[in-house]
C-alpha atoms as a PDB file:
ATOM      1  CA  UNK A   1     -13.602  44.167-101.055  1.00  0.00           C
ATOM      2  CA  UNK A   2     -10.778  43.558 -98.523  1.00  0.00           C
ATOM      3  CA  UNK A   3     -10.699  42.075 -95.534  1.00  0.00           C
ATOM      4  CA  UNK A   4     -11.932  43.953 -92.821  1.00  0.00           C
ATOM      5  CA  UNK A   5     -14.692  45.340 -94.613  1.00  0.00           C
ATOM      6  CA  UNK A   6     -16.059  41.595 -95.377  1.00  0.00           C
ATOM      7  CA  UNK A   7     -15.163  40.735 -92.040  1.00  0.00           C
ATOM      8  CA  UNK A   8     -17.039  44.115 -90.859  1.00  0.00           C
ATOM      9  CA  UNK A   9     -20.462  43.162 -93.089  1.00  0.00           C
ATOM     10  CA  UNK A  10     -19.804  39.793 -91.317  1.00  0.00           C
ATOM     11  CA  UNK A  11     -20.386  41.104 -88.421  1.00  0.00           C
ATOM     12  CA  UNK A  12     -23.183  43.161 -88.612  1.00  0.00           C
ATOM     13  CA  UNK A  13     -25.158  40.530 -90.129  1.00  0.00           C
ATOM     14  CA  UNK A  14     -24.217  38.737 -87.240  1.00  0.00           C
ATOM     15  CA  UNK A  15     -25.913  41.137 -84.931  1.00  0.00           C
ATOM     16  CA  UNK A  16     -28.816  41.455 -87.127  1.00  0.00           C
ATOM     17  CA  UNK A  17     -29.271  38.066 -86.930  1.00  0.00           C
ATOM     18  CA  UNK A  18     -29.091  37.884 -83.237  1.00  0.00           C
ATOM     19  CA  UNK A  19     -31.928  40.125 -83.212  1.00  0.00           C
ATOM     20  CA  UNK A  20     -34.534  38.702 -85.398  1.00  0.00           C
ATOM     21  CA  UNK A  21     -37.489  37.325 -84.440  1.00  0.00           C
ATOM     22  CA  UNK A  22     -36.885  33.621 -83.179  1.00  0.00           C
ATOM     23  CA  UNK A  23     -38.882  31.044 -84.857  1.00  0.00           C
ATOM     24  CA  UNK A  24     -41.013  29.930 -82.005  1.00  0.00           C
ATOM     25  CA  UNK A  25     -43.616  28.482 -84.341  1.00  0.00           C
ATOM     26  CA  UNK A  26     -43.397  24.823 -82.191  1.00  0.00           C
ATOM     27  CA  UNK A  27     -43.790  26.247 -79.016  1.00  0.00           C
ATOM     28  CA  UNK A  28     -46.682  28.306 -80.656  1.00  0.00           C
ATOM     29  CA  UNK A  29     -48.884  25.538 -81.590  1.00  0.00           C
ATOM     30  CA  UNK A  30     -47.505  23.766 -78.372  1.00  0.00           C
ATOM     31  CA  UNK A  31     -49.087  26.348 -76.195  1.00  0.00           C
ATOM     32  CA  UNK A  32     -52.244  26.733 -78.706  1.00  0.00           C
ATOM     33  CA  UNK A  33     -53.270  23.067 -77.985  1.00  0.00           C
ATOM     34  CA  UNK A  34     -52.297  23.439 -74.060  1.00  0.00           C
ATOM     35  CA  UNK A  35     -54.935  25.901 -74.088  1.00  0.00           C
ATOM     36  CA  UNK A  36     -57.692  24.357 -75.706  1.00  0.00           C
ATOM     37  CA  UNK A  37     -57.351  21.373 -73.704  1.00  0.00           C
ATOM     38  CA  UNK A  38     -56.846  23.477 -70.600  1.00  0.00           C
ATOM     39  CA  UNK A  39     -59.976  25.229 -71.187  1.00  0.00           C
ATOM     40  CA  UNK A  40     -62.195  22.497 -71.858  1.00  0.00           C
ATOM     41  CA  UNK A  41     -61.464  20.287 -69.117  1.00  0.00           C
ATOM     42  CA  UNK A  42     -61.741  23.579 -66.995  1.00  0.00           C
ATOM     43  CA  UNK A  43     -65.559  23.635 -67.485  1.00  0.00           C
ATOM     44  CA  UNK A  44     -66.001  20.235 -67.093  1.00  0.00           C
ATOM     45  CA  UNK A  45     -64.043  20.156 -63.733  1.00  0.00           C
ATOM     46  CA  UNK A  46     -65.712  23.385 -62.054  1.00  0.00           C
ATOM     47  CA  UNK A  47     -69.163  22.262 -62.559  1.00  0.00           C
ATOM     48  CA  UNK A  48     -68.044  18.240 -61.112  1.00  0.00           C
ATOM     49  CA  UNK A  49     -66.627  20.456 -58.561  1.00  0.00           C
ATOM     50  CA  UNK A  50     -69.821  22.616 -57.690  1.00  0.00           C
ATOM     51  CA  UNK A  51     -71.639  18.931 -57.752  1.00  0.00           C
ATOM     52  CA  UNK A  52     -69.516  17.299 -55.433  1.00  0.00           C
ATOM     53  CA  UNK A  53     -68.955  19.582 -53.258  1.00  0.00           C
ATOM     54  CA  UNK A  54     -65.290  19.505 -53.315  1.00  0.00           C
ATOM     55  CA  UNK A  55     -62.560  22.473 -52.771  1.00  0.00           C
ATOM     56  CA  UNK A  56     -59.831  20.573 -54.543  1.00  0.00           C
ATOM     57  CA  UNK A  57     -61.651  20.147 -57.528  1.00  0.00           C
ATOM     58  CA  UNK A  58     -62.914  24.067 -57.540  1.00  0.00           C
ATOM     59  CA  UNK A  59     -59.592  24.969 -55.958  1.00  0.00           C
ATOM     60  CA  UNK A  60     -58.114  23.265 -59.288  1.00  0.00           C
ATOM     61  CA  UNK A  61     -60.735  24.344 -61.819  1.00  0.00           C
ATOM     62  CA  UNK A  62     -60.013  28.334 -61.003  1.00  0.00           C
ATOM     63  CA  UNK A  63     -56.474  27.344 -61.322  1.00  0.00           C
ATOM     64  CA  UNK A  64     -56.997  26.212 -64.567  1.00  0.00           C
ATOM     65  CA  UNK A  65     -59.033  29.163 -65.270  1.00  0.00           C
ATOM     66  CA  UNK A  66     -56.748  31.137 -64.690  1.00  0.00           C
ATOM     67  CA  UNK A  67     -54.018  28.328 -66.274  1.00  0.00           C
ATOM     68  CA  UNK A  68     -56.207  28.641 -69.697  1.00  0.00           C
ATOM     69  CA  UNK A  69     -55.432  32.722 -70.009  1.00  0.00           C
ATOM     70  CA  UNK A  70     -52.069  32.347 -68.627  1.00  0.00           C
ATOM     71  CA  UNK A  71     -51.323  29.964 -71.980  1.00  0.00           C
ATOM     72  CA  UNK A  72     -53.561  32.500 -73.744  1.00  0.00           C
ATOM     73  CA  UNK A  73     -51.486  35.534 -72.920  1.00  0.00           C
ATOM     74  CA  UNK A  74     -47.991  33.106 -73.771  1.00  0.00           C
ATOM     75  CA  UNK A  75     -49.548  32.371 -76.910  1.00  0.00           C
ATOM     76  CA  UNK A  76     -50.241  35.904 -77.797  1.00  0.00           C
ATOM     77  CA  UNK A  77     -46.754  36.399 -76.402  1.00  0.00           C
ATOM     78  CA  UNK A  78     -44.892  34.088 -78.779  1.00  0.00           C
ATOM     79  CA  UNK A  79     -47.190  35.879 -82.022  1.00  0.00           C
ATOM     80  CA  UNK A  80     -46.135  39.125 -80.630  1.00  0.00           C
ATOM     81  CA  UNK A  81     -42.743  38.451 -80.637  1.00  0.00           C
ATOM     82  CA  UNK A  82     -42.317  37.845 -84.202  1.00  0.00           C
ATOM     83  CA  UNK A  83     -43.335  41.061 -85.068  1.00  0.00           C
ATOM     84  CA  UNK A  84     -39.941  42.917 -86.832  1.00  0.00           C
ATOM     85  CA  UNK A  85     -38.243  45.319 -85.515  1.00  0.00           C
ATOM     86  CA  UNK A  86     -39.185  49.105 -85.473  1.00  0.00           C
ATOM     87  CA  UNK A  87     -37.642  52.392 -85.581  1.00  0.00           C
ATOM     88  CA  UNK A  88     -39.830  52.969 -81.959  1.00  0.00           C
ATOM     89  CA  UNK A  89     -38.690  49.298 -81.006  1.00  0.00           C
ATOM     90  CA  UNK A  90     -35.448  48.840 -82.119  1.00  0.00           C
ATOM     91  CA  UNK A  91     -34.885  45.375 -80.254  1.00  0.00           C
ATOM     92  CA  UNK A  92     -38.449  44.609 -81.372  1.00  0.00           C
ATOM     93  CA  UNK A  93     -40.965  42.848 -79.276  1.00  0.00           C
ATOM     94  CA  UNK A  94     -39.335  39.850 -77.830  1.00  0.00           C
ATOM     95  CA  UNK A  95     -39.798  41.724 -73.823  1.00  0.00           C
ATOM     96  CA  UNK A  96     -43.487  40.880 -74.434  1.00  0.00           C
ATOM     97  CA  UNK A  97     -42.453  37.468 -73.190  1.00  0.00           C
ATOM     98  CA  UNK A  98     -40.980  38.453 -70.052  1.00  0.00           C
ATOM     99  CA  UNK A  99     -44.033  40.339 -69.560  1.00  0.00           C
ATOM    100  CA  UNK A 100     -46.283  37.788 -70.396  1.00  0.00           C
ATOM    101  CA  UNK A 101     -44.160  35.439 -67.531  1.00  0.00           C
ATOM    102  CA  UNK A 102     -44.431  38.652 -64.844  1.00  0.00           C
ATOM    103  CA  UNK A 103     -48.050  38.215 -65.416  1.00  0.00           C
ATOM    104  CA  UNK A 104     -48.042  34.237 -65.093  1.00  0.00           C
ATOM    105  CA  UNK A 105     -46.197  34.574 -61.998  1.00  0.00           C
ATOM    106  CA  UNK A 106     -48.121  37.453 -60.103  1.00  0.00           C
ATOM    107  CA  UNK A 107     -51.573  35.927 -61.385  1.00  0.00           C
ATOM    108  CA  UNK A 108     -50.021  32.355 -59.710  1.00  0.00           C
ATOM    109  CA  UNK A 109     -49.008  33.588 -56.600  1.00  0.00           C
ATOM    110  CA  UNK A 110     -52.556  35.505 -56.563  1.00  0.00           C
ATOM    111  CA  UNK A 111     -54.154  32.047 -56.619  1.00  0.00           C
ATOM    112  CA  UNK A 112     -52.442  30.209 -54.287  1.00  0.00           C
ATOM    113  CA  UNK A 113     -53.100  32.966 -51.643  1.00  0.00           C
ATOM    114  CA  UNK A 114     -56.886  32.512 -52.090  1.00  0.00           C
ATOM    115  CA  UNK A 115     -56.959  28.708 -51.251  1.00  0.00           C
ATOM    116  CA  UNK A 116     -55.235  28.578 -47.923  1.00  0.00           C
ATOM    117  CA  UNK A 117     -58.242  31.722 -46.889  1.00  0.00           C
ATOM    118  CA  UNK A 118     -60.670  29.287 -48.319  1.00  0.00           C
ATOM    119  CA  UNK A 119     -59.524  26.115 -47.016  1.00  0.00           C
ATOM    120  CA  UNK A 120     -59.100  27.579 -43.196  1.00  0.00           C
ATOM    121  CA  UNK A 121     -63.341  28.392 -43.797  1.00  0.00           C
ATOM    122  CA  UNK A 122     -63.717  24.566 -44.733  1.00  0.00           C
ATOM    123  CA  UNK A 123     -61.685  23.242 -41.582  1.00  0.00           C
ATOM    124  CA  UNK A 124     -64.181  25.532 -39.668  1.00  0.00           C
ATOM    125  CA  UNK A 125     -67.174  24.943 -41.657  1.00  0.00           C
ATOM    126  CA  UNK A 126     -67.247  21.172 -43.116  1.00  0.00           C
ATOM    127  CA  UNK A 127     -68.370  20.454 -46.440  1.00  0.00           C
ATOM    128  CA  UNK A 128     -69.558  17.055 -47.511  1.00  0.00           C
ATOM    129  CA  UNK A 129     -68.087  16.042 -50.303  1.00  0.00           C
ATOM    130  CA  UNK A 130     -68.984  13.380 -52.563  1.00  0.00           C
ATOM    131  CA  UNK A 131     -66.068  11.321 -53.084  1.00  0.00           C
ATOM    132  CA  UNK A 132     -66.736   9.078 -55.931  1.00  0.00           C
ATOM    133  CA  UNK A 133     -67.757  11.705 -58.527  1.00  0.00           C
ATOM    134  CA  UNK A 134     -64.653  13.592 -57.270  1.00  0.00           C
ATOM    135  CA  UNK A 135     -62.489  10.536 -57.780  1.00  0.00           C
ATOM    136  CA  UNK A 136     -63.475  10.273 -61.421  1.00  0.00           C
ATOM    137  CA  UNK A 137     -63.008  13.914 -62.073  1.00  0.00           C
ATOM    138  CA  UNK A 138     -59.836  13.606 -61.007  1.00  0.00           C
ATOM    139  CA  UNK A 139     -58.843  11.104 -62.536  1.00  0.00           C
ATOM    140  CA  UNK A 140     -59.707  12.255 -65.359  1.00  0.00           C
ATOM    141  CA  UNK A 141     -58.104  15.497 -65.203  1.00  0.00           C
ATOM    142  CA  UNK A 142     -54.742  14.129 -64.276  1.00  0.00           C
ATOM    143  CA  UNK A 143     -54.887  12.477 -68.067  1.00  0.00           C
ATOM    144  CA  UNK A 144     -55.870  15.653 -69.886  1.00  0.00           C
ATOM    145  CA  UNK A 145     -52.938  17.734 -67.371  1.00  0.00           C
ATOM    146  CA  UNK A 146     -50.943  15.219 -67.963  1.00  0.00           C
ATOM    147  CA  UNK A 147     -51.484  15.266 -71.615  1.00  0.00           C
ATOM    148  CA  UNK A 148     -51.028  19.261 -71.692  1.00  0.00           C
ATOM    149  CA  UNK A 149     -47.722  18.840 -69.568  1.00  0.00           C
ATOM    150  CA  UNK A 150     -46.094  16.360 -72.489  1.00  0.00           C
ATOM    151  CA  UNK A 151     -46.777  18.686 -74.842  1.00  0.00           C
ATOM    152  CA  UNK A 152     -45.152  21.597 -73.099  1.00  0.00           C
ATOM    153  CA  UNK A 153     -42.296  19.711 -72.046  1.00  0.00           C
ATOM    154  CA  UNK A 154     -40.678  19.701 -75.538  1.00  0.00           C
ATOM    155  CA  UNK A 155     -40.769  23.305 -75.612  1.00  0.00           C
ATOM    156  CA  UNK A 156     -38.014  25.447 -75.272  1.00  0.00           C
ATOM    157  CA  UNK A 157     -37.364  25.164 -71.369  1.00  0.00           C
ATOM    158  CA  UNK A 158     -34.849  28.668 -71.240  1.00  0.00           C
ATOM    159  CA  UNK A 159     -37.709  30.635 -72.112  1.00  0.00           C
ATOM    160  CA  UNK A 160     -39.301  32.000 -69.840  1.00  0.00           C
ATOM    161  CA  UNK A 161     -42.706  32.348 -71.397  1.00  0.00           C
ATOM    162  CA  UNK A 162     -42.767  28.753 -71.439  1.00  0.00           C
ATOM    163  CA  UNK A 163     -41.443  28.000 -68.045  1.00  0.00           C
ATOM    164  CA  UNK A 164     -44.421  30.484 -67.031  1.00  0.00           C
ATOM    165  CA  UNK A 165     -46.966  27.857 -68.927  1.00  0.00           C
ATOM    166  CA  UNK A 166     -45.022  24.716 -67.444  1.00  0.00           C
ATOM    167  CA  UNK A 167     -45.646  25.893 -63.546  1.00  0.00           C
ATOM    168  CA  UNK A 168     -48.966  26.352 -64.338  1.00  0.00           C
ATOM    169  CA  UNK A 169     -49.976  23.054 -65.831  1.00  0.00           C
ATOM    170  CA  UNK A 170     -47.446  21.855 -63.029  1.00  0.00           C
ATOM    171  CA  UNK A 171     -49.687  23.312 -60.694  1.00  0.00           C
ATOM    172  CA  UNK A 172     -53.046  21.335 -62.731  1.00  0.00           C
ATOM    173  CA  UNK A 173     -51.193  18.068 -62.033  1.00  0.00           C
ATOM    174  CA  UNK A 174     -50.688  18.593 -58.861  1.00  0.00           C
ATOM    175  CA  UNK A 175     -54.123  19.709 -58.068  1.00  0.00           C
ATOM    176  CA  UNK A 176     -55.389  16.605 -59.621  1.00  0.00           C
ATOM    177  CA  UNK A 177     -53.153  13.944 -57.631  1.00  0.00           C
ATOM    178  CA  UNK A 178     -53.996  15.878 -54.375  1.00  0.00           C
ATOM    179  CA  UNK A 179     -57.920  15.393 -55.450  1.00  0.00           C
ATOM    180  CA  UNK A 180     -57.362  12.297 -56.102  1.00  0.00           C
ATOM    181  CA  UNK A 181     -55.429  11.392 -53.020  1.00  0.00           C
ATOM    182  CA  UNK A 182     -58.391  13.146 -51.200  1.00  0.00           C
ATOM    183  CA  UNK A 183     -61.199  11.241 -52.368  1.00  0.00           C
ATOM    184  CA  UNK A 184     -59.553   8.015 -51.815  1.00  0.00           C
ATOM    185  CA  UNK A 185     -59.467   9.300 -48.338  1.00  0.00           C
ATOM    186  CA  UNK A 186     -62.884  10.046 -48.201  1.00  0.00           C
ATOM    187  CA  UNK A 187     -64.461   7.235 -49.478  1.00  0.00           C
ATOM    188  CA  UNK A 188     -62.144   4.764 -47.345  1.00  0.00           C
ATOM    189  CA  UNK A 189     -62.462   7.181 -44.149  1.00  0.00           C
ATOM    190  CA  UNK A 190     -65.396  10.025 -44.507  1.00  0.00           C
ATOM    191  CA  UNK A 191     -62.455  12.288 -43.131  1.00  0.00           C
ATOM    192  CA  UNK A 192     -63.444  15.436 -45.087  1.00  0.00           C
ATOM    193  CA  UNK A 193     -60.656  18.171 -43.413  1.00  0.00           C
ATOM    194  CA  UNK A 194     -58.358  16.495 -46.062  1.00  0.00           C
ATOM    195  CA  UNK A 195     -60.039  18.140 -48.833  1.00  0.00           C
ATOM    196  CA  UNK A 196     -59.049  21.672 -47.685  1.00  0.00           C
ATOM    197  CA  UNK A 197     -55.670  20.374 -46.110  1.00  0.00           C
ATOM    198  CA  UNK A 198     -54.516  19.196 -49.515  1.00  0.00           C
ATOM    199  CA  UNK A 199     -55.459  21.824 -51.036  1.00  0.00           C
ATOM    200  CA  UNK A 200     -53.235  23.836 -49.045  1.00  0.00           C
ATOM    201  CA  UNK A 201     -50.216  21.315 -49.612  1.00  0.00           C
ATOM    202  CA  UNK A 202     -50.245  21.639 -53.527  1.00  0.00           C
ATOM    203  CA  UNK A 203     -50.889  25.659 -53.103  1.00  0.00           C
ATOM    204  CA  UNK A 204     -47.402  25.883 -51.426  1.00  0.00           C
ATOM    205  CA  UNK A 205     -45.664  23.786 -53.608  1.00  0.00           C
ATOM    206  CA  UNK A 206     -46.824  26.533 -56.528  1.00  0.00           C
ATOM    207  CA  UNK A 207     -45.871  29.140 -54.675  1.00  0.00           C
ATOM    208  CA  UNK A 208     -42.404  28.140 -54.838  1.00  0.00           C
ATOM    209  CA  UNK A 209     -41.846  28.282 -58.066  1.00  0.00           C
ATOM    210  CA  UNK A 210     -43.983  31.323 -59.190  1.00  0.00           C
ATOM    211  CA  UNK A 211     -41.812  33.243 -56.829  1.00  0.00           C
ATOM    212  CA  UNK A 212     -38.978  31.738 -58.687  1.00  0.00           C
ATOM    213  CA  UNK A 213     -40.379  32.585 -62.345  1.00  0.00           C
ATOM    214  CA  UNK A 214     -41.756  36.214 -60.832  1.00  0.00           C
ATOM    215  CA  UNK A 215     -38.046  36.960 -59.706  1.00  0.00           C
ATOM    216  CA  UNK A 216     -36.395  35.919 -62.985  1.00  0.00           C
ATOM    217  CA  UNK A 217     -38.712  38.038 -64.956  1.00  0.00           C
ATOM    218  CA  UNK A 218     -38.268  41.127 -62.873  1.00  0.00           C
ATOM    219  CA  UNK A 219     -34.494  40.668 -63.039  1.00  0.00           C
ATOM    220  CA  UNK A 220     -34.475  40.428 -66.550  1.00  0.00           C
ATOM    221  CA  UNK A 221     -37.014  43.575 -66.579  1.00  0.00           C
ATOM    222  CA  UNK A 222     -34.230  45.510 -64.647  1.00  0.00           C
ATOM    223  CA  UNK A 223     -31.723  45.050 -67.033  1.00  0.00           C
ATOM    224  CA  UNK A 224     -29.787  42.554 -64.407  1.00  0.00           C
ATOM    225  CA  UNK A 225     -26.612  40.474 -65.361  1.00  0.00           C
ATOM    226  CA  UNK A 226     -27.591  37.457 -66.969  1.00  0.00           C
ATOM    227  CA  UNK A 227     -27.084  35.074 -64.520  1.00  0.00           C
ATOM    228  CA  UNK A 228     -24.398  32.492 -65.955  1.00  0.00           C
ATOM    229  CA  UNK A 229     -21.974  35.452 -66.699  1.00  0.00           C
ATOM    230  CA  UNK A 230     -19.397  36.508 -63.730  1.00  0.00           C
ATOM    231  CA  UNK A 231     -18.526  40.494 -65.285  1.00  0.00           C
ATOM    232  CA  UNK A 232     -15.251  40.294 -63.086  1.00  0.00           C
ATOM    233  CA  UNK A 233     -14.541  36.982 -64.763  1.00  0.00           C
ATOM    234  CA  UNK A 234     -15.319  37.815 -68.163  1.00  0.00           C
ATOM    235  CA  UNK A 235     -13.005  40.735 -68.403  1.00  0.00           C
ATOM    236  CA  UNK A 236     -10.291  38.761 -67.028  1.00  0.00           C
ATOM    237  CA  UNK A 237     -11.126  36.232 -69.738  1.00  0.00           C
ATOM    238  CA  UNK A 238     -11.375  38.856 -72.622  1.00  0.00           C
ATOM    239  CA  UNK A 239      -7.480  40.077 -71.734  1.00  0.00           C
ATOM    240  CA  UNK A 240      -6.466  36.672 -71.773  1.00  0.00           C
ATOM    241  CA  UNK A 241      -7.748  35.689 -74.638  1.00  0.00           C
ATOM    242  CA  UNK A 242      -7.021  38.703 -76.898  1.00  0.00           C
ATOM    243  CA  UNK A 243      -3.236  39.452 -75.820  1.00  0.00           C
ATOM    244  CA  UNK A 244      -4.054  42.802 -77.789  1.00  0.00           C
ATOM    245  CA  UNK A 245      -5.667  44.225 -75.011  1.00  0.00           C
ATOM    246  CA  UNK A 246      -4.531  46.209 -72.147  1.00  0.00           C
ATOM    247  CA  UNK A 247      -7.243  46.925 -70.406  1.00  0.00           C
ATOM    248  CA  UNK A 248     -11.459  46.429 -70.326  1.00  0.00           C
ATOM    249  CA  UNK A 249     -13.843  48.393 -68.746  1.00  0.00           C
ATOM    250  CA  UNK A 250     -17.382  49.761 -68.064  1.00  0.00           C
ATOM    251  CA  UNK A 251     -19.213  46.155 -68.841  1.00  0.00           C
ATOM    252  CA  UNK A 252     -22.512  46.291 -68.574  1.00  0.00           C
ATOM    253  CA  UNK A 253     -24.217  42.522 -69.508  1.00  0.00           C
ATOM    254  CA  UNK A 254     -28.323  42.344 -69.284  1.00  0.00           C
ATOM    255  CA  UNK A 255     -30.640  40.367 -71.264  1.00  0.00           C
ATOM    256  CA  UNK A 256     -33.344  41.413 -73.928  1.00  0.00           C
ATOM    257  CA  UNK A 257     -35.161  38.220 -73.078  1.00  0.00           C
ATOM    258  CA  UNK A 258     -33.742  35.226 -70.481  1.00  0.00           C
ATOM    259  CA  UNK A 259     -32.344  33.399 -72.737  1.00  0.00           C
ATOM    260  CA  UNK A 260     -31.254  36.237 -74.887  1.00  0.00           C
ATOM    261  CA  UNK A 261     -27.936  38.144 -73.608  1.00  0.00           C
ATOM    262  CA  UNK A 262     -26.923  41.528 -74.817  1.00  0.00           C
ATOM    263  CA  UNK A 263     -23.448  43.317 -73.614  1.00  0.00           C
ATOM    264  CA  UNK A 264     -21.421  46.500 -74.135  1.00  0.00           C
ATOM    265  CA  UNK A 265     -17.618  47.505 -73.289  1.00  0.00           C
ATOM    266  CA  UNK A 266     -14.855  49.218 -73.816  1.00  0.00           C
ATOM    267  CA  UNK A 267     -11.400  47.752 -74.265  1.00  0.00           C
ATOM    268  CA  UNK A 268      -8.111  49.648 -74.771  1.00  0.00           C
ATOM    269  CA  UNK A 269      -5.906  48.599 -77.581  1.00  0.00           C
ATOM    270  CA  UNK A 270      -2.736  50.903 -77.355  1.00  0.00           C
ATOM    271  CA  UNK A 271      -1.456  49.915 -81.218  1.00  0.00           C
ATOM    272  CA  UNK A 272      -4.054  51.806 -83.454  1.00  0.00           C
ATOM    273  CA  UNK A 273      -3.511  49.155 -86.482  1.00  0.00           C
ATOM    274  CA  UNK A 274      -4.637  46.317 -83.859  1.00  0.00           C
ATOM    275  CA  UNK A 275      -8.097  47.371 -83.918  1.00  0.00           C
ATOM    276  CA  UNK A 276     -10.256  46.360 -86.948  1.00  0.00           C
ATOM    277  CA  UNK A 277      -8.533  42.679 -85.712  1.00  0.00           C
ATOM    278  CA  UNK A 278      -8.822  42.822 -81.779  1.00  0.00           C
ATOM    279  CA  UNK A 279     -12.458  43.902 -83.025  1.00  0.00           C
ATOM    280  CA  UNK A 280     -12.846  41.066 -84.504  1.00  0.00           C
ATOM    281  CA  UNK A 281     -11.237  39.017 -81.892  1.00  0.00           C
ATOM    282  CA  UNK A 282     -13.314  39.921 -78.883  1.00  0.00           C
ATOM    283  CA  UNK A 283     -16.761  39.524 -80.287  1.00  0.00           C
ATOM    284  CA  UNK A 284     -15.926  35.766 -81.317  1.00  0.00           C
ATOM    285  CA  UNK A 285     -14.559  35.670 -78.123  1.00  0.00           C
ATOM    286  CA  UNK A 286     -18.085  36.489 -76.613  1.00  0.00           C
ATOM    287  CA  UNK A 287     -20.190  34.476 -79.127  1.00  0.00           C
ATOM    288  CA  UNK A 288     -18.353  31.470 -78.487  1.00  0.00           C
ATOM    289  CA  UNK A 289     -17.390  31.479 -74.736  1.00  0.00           C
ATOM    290  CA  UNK A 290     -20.665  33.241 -73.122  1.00  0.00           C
ATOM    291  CA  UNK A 291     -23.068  32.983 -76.138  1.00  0.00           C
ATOM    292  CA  UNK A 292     -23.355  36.556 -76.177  1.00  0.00           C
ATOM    293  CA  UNK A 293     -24.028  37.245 -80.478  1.00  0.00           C
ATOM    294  CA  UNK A 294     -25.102  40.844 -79.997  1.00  0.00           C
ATOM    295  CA  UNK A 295     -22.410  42.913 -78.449  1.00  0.00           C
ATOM    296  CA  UNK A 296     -20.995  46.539 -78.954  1.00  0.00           C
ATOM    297  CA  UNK A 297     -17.501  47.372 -78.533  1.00  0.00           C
ATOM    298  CA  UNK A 298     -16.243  50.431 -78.054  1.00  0.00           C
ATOM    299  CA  UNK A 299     -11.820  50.198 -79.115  1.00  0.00           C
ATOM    300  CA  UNK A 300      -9.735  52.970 -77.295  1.00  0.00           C
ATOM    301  CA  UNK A 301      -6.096  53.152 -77.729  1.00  0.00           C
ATOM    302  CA  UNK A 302      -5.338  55.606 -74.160  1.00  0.00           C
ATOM    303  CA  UNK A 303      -7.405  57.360 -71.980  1.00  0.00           C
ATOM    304  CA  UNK A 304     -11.529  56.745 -71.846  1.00  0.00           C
ATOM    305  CA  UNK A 305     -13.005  59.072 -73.083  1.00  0.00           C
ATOM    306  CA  UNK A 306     -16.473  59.017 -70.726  1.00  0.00           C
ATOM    307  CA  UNK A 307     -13.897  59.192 -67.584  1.00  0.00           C
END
């Protein structure tokens, strides 16, 4: 076999590679005990809720509801995923991911746009809350969220499946310390507007950064740029580095998944026995300086042919 053709078979394997499947199987089980946990204490912290009276603690336990089949879809997400490629699907099913973070996002901001509507109703209407049962509930869910949050914090943090898990249980912890904080307040004070006025607090620090996960999964959904690559800068780069070259153009760079870049272009090579190696050249190029592994090149030696 010479050269280029092992160089060629190389290559494709390369690309085939890029496309498989990806392991996942930690994350998995990572997001398959968040959600057992998660949906447990959820029970257990809507009916302390209903007893005590308390809006953070049923403020928290729909979050977690809704936390429990946010890690439910991820986790249905990640065995999804692994399913091969298809002649309907040829990039197989790894968008199911981004989907499942849309979702996570859209159902988070949905949330946090019930509790201020809810909270206004207690400032009008006051409650009485019971302050020492909500203290232990809360306590006690800040060591199971905190619990769920270890465990998801050794997952893979550029997906965004699992960032979509992480701002949920984010969200749990931060429910809890705000009950917490609450019923301290209550029992030292009998001030019971902080209930609802916390709850508030920890709704607008979520909604930060579901709007933050929501926009990154729409952007990869619209076939955007991948953030870290400059197109301008790249091409400039790819000349540079492959003295070959004389020209590169229509690059378009999106992403199958976030952390998963995919690009196409076309470079002009004017000396037709240059090819098979600026080829060669330009896709390590990409797979070492931009972490691109899938990419398809299209070698001209004059004029464009799709101008």
């Amino acid at each position: 076999m010479n050269p280029d053709m092992r160089q060629a078979r190389s290559q494709a394997r390369s690309q085939a590679q890029s496309l498989a499947p990806p392991s996942g199987a930690a994350d998995e089980k990572r997001l398959f005990k968040a959600m057992v946990l998660t949906g447990i204490f959820m029970i257990a912290e809507a009916a302390g809720g209903l007893y005590a009276g308390s809006l953070a603690l049923v403020a928290d336990a729909g979050h977690m509801l809704a936390d429990c089949a946010a890690l439910a879809l991820a986790w249905m997400a990640f065995r999804i995923a692994r399913r091969p490629r298809d002649v309907r699907r040829s990039y197989g099913y790894h968008r199911v991911q981004v989907l499942a973070a849309l979702v996570n996002g859209a159902l988070l901001i949905a949330i946090v746009g019930w509790i201020p509507f809810e909270a206004v109703r207690r400032l009008f209407a006051p409650v009485e809350v019971l302050g020492g049962a909500m203290l232990a509930i809360a306590i006690v869910g800040l060591a199971v969220n905190g619990v769920v949050l270890a465990i998801l914090r050794h997952g893979d943090h550029d997906n965004l499946n699992i960032q979509g898990a992480l701002l949920h249980v984010i969200g749990d912890v931060l429910g809890s310390v705000a009950a917490i904080v609450a019923a301290v307040v209550i029992l030292w004070t009998g001030w019971m507007p902080v209930d609802p006025l916390l709850s508030v607090v920890v709704a607008l620090l979520i909604l930060r950064s579901a709007w933050a996960l929501l926009a990154k999964a729409v952007h990869v959904l619209l076939e955007g740029t991948p953030e870290r690559i400059d197109l301008g800068k790249l091409g400039a780069d790819l000349a540079s580095a492959v003295p070959t070259i004389a020209d590169v153009h229509h690059v378009h760079a999106w992403s199958l998944t976030h952390e998963r870049p995919l690009i196409t272009l076309h470079a002009t090579v004017p000396e037709a026995s240059e090819h098979t190696r600026a080829l060669a050249q330009i896709k390590a190029f990409l797979s070492e300086t931009y972490g691109i592994s899938h990419s398809t090149v299209q070698i001209e030696t004059e004029r464009c042919t799709d101008d």
